[in-house]
N, C-alpha and C. Protein backbone atom coordinates (compact mmCIF):
# COMPACT_ATOMS: atom_id res chain seq x y z
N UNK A 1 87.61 36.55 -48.36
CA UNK A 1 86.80 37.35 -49.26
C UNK A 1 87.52 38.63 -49.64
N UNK A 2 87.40 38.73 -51.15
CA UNK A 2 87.51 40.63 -51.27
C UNK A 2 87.34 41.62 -50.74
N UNK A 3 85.76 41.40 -50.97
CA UNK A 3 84.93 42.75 -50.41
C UNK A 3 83.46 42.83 -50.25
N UNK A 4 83.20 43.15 -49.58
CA UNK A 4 81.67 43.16 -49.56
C UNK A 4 81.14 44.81 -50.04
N UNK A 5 80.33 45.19 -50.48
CA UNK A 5 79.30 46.23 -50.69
C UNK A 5 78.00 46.53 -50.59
N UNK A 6 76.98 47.65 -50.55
CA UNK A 6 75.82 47.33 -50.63
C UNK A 6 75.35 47.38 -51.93
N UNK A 7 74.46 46.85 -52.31
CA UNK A 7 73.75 46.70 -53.58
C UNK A 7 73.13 47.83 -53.98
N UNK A 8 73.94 47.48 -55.79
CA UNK A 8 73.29 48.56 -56.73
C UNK A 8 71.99 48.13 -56.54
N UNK A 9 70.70 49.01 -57.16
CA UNK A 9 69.79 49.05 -57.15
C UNK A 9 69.50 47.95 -58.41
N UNK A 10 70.44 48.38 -59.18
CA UNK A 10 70.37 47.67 -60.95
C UNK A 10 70.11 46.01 -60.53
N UNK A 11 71.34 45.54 -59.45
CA UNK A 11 71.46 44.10 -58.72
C UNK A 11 70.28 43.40 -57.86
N UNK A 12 69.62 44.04 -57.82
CA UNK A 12 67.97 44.04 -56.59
C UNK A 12 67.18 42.87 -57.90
N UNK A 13 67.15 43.57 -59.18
CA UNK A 13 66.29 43.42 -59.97
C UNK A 13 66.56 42.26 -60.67
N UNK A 14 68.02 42.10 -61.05
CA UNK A 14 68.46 40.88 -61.23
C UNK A 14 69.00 39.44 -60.25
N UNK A 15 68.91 40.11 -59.33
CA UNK A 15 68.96 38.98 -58.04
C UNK A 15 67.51 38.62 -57.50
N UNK A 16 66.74 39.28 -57.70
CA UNK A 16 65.08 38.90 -57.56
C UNK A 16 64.82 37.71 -58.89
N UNK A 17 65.26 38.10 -60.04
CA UNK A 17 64.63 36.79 -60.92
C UNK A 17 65.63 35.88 -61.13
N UNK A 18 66.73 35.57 -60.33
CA UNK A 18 67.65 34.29 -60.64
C UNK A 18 67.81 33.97 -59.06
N UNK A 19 66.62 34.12 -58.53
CA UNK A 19 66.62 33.55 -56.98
C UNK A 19 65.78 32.40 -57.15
N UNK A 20 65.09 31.92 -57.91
CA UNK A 20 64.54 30.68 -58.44
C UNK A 20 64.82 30.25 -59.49
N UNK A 21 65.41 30.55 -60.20
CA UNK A 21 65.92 30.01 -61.43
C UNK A 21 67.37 29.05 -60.63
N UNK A 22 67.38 27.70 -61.67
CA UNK A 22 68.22 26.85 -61.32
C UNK A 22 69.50 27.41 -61.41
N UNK A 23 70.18 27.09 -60.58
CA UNK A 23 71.77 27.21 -61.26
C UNK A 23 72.64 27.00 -62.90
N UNK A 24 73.23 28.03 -63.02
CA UNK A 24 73.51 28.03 -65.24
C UNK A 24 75.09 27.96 -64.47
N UNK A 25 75.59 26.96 -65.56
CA UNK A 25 76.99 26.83 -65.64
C UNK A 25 77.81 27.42 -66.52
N UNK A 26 77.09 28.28 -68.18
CA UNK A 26 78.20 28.18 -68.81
C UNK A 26 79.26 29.40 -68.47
N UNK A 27 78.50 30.24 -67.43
CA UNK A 27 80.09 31.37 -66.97
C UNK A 27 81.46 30.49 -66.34
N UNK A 28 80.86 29.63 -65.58
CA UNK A 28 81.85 28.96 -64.85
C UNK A 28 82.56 28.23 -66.62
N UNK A 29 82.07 27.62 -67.00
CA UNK A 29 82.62 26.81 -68.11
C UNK A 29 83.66 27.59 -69.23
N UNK A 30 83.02 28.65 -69.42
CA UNK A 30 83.20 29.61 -70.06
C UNK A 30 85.27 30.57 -69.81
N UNK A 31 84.61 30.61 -68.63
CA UNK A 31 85.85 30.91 -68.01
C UNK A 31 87.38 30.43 -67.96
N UNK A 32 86.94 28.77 -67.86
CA UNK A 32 87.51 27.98 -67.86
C UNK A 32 88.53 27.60 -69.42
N UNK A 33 87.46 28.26 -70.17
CA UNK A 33 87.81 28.47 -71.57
C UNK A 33 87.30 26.57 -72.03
N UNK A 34 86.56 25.71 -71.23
CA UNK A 34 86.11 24.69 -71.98
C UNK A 34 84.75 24.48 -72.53
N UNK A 35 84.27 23.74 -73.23
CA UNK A 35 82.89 23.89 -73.71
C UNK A 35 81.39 23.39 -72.61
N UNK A 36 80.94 23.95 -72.99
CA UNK A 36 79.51 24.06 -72.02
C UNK A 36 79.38 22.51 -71.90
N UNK A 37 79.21 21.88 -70.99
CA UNK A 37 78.52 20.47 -70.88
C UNK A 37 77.68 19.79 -70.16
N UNK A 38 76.60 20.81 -69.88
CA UNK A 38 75.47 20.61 -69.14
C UNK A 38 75.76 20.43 -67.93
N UNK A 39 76.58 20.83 -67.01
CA UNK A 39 77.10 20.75 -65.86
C UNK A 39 77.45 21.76 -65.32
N UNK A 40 77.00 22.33 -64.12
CA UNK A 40 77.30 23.40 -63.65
C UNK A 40 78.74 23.06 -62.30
N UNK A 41 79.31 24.87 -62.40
CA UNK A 41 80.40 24.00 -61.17
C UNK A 41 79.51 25.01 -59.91
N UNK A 42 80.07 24.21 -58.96
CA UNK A 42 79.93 24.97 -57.09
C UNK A 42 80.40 26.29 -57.75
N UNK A 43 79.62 27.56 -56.94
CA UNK A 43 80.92 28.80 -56.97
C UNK A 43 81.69 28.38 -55.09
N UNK A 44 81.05 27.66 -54.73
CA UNK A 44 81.58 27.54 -53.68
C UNK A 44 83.37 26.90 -53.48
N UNK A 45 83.07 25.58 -54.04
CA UNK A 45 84.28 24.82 -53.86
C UNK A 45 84.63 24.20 -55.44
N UNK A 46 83.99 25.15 -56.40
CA UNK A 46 84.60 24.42 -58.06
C UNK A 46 84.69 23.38 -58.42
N UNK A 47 83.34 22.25 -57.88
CA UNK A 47 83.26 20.69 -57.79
C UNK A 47 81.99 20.71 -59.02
N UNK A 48 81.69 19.86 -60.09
CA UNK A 48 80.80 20.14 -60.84
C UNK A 48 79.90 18.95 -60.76
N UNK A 49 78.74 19.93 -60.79
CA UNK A 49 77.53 18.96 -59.95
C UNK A 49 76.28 19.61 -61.66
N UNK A 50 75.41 18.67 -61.50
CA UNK A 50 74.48 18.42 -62.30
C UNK A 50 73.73 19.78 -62.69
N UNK A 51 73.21 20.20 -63.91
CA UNK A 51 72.85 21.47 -63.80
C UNK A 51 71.01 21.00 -63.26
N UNK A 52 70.47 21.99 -62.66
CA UNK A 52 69.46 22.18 -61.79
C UNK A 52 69.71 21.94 -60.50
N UNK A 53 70.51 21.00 -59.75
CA UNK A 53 70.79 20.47 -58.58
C UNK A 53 70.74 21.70 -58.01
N UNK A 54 69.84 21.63 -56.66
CA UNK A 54 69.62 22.79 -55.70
C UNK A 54 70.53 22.44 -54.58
N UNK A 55 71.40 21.70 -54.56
CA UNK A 55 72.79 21.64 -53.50
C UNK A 55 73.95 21.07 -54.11
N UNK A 56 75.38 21.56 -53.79
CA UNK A 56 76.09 20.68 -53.70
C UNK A 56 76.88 19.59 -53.63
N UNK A 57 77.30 18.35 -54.07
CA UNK A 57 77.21 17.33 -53.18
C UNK A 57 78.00 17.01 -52.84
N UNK A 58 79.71 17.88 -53.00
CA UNK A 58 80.54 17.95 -52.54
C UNK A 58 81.21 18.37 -51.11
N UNK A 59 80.07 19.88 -51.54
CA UNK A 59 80.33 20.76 -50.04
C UNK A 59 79.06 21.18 -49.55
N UNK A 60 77.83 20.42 -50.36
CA UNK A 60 76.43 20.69 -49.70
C UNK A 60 76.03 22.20 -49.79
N UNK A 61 77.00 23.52 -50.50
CA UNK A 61 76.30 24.73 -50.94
C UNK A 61 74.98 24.54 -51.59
N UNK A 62 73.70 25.83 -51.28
CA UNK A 62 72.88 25.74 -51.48
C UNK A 62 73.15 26.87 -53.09
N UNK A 63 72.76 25.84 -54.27
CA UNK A 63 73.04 26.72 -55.46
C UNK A 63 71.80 27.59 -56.25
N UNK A 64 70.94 27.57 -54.87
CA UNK A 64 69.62 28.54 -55.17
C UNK A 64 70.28 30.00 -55.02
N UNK A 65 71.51 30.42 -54.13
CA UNK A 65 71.67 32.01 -53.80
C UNK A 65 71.46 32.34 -55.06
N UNK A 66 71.00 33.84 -54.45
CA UNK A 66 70.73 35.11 -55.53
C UNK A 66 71.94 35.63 -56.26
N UNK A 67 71.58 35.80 -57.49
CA UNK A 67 72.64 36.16 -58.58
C UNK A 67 73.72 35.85 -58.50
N UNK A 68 74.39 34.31 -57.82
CA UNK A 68 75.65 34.39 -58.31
C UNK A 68 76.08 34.03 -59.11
N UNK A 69 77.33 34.50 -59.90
CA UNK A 69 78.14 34.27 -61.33
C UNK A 69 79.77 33.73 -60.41
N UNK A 70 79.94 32.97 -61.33
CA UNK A 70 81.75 32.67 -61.73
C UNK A 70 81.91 32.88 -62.87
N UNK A 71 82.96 33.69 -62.81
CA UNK A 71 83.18 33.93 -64.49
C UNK A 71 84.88 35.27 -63.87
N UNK A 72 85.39 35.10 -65.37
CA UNK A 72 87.10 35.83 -64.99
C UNK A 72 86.71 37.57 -65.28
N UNK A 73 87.27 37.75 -63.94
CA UNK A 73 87.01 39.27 -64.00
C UNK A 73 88.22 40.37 -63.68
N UNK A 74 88.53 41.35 -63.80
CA UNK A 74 89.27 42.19 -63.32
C UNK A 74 89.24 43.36 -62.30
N UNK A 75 89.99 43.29 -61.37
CA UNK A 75 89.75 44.35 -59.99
C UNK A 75 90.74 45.25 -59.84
N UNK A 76 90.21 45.66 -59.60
CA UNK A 76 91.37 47.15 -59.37
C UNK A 76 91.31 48.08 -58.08
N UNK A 77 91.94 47.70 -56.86
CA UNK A 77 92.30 48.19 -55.93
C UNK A 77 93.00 49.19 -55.56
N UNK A 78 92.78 50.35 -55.44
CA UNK A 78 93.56 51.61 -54.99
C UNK A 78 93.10 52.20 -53.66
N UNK A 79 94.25 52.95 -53.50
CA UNK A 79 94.29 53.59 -51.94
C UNK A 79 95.33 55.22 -52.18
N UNK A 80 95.07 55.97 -51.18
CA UNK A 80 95.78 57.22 -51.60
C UNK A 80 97.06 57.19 -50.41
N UNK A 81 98.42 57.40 -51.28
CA UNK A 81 99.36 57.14 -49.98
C UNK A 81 99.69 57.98 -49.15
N UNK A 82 100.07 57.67 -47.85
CA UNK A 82 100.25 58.41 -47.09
C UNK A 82 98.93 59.03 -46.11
N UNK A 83 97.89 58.62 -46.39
CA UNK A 83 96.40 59.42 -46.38
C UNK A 83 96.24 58.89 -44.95
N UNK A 84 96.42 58.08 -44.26
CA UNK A 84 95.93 58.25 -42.85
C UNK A 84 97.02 59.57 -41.63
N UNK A 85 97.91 59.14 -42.16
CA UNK A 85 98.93 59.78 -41.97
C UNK A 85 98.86 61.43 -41.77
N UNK A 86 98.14 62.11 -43.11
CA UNK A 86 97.83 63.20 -43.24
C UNK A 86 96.55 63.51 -42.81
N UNK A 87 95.41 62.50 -42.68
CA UNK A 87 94.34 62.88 -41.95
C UNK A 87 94.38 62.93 -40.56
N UNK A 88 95.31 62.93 -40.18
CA UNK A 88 95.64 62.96 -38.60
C UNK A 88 96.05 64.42 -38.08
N UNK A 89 96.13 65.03 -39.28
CA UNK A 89 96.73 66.08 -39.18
C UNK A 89 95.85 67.44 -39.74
N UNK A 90 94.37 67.15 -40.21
CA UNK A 90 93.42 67.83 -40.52
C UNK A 90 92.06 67.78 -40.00
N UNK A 91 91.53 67.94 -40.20
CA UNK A 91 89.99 68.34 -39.17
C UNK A 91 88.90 66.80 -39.73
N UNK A 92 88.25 66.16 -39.33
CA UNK A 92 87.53 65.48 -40.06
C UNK A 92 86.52 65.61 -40.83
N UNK A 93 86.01 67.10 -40.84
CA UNK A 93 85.27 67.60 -42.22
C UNK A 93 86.35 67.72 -43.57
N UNK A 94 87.22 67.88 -43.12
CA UNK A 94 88.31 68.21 -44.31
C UNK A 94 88.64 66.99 -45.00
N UNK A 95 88.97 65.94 -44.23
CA UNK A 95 89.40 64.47 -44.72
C UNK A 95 88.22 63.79 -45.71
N UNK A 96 86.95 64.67 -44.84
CA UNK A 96 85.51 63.55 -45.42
C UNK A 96 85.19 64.52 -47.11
N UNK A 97 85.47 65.97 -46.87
CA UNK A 97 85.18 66.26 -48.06
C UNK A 97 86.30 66.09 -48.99
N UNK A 98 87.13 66.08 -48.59
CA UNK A 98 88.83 65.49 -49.59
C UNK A 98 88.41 63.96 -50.61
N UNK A 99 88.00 63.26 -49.54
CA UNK A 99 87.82 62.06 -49.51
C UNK A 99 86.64 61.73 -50.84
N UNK A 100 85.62 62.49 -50.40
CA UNK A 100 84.34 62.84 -51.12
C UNK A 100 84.56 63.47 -52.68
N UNK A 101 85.83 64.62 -52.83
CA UNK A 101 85.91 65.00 -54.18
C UNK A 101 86.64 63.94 -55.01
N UNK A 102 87.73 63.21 -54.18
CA UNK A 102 88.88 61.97 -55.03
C UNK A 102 87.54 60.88 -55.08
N UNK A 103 87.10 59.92 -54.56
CA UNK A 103 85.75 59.26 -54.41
C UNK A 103 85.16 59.69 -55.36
N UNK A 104 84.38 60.22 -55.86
CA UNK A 104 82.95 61.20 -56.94
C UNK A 104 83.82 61.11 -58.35
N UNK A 105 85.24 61.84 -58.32
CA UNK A 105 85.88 61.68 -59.12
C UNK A 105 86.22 60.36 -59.84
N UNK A 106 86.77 59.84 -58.93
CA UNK A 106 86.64 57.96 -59.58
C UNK A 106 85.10 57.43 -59.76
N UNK A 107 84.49 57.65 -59.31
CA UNK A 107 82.80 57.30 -59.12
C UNK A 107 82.46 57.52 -60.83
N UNK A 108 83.21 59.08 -61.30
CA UNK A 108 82.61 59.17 -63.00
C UNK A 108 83.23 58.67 -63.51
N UNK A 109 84.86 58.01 -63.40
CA UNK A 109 85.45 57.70 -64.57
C UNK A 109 84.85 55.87 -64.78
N UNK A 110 84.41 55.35 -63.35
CA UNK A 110 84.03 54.05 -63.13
C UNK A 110 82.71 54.45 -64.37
N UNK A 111 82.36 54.91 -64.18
CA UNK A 111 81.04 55.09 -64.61
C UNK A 111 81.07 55.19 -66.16
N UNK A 112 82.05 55.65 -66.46
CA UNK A 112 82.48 56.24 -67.85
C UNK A 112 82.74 54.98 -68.88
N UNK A 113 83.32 54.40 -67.71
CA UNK A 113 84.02 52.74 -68.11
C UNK A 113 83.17 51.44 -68.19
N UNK A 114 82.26 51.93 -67.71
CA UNK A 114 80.98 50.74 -67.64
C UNK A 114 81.67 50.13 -66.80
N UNK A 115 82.18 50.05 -65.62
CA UNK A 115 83.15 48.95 -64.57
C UNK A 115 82.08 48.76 -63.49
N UNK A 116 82.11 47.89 -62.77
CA UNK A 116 81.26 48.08 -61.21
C UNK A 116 81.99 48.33 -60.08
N UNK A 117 81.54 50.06 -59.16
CA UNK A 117 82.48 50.03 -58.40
C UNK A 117 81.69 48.96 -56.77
N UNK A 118 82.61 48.67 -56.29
CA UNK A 118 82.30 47.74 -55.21
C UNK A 118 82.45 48.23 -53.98
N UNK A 119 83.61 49.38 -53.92
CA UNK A 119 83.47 49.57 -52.37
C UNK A 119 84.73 50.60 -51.94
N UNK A 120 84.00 51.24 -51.25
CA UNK A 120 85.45 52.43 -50.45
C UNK A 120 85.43 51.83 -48.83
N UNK A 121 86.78 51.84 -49.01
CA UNK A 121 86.79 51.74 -47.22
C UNK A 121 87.66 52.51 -47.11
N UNK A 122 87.54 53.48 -45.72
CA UNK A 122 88.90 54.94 -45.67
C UNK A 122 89.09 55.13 -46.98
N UNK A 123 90.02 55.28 -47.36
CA UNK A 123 90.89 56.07 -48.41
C UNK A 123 91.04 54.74 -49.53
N UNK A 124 90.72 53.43 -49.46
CA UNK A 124 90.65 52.54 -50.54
C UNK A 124 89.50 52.58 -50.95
N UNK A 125 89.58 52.37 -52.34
CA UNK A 125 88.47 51.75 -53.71
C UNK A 125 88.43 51.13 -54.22
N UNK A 126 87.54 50.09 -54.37
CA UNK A 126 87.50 48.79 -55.49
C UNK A 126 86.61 48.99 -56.57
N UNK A 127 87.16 48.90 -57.68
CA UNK A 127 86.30 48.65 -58.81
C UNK A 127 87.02 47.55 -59.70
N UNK A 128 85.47 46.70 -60.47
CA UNK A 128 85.38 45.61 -60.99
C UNK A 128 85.30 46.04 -62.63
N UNK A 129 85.64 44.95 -63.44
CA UNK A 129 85.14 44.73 -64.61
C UNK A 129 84.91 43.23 -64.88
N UNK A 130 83.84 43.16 -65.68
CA UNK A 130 83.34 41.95 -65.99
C UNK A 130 82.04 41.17 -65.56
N UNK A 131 81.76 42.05 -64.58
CA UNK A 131 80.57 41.56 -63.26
C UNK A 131 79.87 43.05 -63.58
N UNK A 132 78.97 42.89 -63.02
CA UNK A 132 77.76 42.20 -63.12
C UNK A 132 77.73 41.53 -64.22
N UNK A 133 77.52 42.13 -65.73
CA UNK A 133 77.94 42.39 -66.93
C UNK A 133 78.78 41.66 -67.52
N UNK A 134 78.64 40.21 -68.10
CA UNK A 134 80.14 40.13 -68.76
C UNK A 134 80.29 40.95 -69.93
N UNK A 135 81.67 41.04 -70.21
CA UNK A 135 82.56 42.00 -71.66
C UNK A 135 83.87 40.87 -71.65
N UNK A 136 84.33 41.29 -72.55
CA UNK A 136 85.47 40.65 -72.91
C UNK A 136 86.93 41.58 -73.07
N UNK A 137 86.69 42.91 -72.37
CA UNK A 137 88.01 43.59 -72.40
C UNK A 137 87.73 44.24 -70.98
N UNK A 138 87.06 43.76 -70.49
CA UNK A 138 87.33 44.02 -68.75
C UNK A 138 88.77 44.70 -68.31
N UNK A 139 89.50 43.60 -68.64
CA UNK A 139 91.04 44.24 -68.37
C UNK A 139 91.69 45.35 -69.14
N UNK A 140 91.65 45.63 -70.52
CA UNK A 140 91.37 47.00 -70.75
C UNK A 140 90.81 48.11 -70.05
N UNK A 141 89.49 47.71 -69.76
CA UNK A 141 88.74 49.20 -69.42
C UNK A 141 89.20 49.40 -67.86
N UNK A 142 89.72 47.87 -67.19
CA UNK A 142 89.98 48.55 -65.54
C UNK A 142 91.95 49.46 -65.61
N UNK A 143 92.52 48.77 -66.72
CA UNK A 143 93.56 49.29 -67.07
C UNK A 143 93.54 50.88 -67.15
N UNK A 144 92.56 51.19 -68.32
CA UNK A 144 92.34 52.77 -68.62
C UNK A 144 91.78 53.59 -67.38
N UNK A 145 90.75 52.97 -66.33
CA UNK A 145 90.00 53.32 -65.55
C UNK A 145 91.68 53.99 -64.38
N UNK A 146 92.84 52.96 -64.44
CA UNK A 146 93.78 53.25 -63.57
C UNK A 146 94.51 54.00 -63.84
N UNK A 147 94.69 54.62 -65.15
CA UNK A 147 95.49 55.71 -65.98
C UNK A 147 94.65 56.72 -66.02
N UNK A 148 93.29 56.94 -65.92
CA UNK A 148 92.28 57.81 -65.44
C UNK A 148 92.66 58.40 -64.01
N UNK A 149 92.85 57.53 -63.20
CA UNK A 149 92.28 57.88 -61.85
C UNK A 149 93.37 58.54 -61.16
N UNK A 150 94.65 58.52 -61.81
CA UNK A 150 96.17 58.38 -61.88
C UNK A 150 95.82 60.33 -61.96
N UNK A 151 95.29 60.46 -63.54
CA UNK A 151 95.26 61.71 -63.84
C UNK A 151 94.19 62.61 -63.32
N UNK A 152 93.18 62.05 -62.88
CA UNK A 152 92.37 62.68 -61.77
C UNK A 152 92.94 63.55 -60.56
N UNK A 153 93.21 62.34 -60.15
CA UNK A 153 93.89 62.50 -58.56
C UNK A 153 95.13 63.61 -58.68
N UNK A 154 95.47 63.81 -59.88
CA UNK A 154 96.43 64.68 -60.01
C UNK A 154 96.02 66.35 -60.15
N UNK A 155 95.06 65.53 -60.99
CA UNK A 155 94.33 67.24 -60.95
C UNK A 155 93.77 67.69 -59.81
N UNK A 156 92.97 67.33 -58.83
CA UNK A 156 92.15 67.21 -57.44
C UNK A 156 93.53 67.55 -56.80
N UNK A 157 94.79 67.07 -56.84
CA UNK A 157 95.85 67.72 -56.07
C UNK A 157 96.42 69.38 -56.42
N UNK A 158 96.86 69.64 -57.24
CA UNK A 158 96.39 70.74 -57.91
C UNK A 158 95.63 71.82 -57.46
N UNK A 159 94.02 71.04 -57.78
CA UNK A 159 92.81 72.54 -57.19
C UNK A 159 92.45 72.70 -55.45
N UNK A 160 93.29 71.78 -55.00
CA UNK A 160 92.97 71.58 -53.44
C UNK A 160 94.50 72.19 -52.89
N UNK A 161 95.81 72.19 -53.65
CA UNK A 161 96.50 72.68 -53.40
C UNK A 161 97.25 71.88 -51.77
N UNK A 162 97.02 70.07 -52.56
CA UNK A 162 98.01 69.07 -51.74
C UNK A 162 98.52 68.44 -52.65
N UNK A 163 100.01 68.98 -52.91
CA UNK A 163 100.44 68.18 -53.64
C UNK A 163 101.32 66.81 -53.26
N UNK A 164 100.60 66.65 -51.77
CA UNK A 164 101.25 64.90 -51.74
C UNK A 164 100.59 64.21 -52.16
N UNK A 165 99.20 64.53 -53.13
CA UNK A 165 98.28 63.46 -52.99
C UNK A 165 98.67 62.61 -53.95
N UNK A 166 99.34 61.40 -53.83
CA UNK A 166 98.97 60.34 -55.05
C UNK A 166 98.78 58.96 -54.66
N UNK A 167 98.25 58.59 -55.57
CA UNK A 167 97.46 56.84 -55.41
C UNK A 167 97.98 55.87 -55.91
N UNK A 168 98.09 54.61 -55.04
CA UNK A 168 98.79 53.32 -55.13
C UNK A 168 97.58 52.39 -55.93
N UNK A 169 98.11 51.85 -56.93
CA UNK A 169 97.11 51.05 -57.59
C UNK A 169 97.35 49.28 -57.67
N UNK A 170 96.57 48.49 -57.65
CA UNK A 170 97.04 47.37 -57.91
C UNK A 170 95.85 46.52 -58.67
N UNK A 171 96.03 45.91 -59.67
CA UNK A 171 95.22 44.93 -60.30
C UNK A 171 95.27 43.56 -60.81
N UNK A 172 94.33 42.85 -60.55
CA UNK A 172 94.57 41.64 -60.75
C UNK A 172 93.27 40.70 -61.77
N UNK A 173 93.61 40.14 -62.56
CA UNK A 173 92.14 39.41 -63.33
C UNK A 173 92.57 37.86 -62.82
N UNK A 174 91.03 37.30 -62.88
CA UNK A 174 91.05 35.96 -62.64
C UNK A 174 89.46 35.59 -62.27
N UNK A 175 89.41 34.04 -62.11
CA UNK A 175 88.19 33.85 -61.85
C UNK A 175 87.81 34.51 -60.35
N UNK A 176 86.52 34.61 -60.32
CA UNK A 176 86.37 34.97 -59.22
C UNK A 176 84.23 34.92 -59.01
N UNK A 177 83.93 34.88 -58.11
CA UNK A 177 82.38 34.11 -57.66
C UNK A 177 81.94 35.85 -56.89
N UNK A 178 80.72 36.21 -57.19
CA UNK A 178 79.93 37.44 -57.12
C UNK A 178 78.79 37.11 -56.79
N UNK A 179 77.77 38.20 -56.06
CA UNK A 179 76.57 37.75 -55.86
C UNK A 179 75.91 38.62 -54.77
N UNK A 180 74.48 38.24 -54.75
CA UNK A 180 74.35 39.33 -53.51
C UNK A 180 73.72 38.15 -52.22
N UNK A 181 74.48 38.07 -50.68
CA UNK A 181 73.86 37.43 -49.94
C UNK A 181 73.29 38.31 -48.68
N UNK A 182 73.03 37.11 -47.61
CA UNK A 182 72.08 37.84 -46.74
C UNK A 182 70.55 38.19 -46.83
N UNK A 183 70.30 38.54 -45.82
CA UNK A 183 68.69 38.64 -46.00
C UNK A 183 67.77 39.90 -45.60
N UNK A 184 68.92 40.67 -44.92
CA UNK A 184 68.46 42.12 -44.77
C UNK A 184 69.58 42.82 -45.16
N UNK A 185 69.36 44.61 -45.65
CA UNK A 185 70.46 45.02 -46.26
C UNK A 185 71.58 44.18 -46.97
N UNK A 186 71.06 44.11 -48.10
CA UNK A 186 71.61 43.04 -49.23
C UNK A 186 73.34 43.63 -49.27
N UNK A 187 73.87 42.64 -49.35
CA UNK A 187 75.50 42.87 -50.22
C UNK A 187 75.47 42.24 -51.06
N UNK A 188 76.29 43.06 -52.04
CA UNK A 188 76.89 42.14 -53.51
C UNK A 188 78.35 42.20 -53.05
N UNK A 189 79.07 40.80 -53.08
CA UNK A 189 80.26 40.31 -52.74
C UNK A 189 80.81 39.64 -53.90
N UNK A 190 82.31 39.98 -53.56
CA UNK A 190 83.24 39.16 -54.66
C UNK A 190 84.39 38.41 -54.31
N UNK A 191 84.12 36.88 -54.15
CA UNK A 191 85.03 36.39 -54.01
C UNK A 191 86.45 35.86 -54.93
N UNK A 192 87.63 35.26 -54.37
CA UNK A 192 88.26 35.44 -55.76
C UNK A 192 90.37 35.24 -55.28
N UNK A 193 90.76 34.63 -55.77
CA UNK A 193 91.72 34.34 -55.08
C UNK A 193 93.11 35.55 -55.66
């Protein structure tokens, strides 16, 4: 797996009314770039089974879960370098509010971008395009979102007066399966090779 997160609030609302609704194929189809043909695929194992079928019959997935999509999306993974390194070497209020102004900062430009962010762990960030939401320039806007965050982080180095701070970026588009599982404290997850 990618990543797991907790759920937007926005995702509650739309994973509540496609928790009974049958399984829809044409993202998966779509993706694929072939035409819709009443057939949905697994997001599990990409085997295409009948549309309504409430399982599997390949790998027996249950295709009732809440909100999931297949469909081609773009991610964009960053981390700040050197950053454990240097938090070893500062107080842990200092790291958490450091952490907190670079974080907030990407938080608006995600925001700016219509992207979905998915998740900080330490000093990494994931943000999506294409999910929840499909668009069709996903990879554009996570592109600009990384030439943003590039010039952020530069400035935040600057007014904090560390100028080692800079960020390793990496992105990748492709299909990839989303959704929120579990049954207490919901995650929205993205799987995706």
């Amino acid at each position: 797996p990618w990543v797991t997160a907790p759920t937007h609030p926005r995702h509650q609302g739309t994973c509540a009314r496609r928790q009974h609704e049958p399984a829809r194929g044409i993202d998966a189809h779509h993706a694929r770039g072939g035409p819709y043909t009443g057939r949905v695929t697994c997001p599990v194992c990409g085997a295409d089974v009948p549309e309504g079928a409430r399982f599997c019959a390949s790998c027996g997935a249950d295709l009732g879960l809440r909100g999931y999509q297949r469909r081609v999306v773009t991610v964009l993974f960053a981390d700040i370098v050197g950053f454990t390194r240097i938090a070893g070497k500062q107080s842990p209020h200092r790291t958490v509010q450091l952490l907190n102004e670079i974080f907030s900062g990407f938080d608006r430009i995600a925001e700016q971008m219509e992207l979905e962010k998915i998740k900080t762990i330490g000093d990494a960030y994931m943000v999506a395009g294409g999910l929840p939401e499909r668009r069709s320039d996903h990879w554009r806007a996570v592109a600009r979102t990384a030439l943003a965050m590039r010039r952020e982080l530069a400035r935040i180095a600057k007014a904090t007066g560390n100028p080692w701070l800079a960020v390793r970026i990496g992105i990748d588009s492709g299909p990839a399966v989303a959704g929120v599982i579990g049954r207490r404290k919901f995650i929205y997850d993205l799987w995706g090779d």
